[in-house]
Protein backbone atom coordinates (compact mmCIF):
# COMPACT_ATOMS: atom_id res chain seq x y z
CA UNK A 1 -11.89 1.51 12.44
CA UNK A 2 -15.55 1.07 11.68
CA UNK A 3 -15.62 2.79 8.08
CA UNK A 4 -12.17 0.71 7.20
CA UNK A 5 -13.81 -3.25 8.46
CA UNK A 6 -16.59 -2.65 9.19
CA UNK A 7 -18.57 -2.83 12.86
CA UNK A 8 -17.64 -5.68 14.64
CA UNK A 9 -19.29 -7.23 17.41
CA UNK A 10 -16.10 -6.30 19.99
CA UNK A 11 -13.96 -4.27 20.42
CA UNK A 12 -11.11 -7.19 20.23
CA UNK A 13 -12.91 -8.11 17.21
CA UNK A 14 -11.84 -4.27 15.56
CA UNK A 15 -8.78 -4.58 17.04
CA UNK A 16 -7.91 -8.02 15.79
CA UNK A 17 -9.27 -7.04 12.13
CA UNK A 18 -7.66 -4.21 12.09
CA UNK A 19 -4.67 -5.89 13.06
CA UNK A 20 -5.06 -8.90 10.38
CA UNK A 21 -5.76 -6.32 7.87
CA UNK A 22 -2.41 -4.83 7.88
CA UNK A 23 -3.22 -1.54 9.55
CA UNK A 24 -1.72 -1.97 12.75
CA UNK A 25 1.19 -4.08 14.41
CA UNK A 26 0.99 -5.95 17.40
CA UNK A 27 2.69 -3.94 19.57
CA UNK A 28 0.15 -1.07 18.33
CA UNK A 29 -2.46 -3.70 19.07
CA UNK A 30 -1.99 -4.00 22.48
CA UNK A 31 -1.20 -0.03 23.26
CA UNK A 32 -4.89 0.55 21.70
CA UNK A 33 -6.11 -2.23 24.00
CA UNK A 34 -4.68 -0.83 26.95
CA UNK A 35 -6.38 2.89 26.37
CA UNK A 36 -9.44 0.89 25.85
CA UNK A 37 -9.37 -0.61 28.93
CA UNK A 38 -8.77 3.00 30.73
CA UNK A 39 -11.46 4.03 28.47
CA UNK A 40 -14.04 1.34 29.88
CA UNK A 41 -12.40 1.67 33.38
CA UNK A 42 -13.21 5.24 33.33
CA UNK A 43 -16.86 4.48 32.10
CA UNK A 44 -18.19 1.71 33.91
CA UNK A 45 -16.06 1.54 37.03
CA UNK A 46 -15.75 5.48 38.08
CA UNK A 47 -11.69 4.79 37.32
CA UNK A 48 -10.10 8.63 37.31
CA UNK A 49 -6.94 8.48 35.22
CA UNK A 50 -4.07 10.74 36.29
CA UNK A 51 -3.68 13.55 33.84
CA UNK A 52 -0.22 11.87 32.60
CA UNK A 53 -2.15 8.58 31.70
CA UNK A 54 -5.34 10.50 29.71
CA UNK A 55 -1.97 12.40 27.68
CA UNK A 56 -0.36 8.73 27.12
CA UNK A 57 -3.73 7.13 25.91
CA UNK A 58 -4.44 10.51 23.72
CA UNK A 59 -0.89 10.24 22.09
CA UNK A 60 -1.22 6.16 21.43
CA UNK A 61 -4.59 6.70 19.98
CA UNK A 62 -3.14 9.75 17.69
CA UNK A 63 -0.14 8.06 16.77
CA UNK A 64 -1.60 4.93 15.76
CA UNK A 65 -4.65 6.57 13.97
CA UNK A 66 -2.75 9.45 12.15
CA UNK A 67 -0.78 7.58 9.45
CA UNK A 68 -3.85 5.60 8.32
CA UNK A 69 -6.26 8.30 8.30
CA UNK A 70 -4.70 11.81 8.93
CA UNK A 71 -1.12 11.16 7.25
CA UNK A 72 -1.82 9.13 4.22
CA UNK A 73 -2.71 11.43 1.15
CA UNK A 74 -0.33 13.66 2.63
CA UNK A 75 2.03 10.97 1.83
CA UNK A 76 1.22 10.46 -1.43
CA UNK A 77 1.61 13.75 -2.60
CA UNK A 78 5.00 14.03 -0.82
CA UNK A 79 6.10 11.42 -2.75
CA UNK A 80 4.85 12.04 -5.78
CA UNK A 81 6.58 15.48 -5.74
CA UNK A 82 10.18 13.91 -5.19
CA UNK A 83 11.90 13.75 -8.52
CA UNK A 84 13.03 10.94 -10.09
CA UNK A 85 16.13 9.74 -9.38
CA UNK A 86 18.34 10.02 -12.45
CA UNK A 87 19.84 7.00 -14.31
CA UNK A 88 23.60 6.53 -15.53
CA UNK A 89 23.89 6.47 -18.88
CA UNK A 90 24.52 2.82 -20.32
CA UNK A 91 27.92 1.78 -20.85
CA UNK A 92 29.56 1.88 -24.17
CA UNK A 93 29.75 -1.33 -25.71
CA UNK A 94 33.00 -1.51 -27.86
């Protein structure tokens, strides 16, 4: 998130950013918050996440981060090897 806008103080500042900035939803928003919050939990607080919630925050994290960074110039070259669709050709005109 840093290298897209930047390092902000917070991490609700990245999130909100990155959120204002089009990269994620809201909904995406507040799944990234919550595997912070394990994150710190884990950190600060001796929290021990079950294995099941370390596999949840893992596939929030990747799913979130892989279209921006991992996904998109696959995309583009996907899409710029699909054809063109083809046109009809223009009506006669009596």
């Amino acid at each position: 998130m840093i290298a897209t806008i930047g390092d902000l103080r917070t991490f609700d500042d990245k999130l909100d950013a990155f959120q204002t900035a089009g990269y994620i939803s809201k909904i995406q928003r507040d799944a990234m918050r919550a595997t912070l919050d394990v994150g710190d939990a884990a950190m600060h607080r001796g929290h021990l996440p079950e294995d099941d919630d370390l596999r949840l925050a893992l596939d929030i994290v990747e799913g979130v981060f892989a279209p921006i960074f991992a996904h998109k110039d696959k995309a583009k070259k996907l899409s710029d090897a699909v054809p063109p669709r083809k046109r009809p050709p223009p009506a006669a005109v009596n």
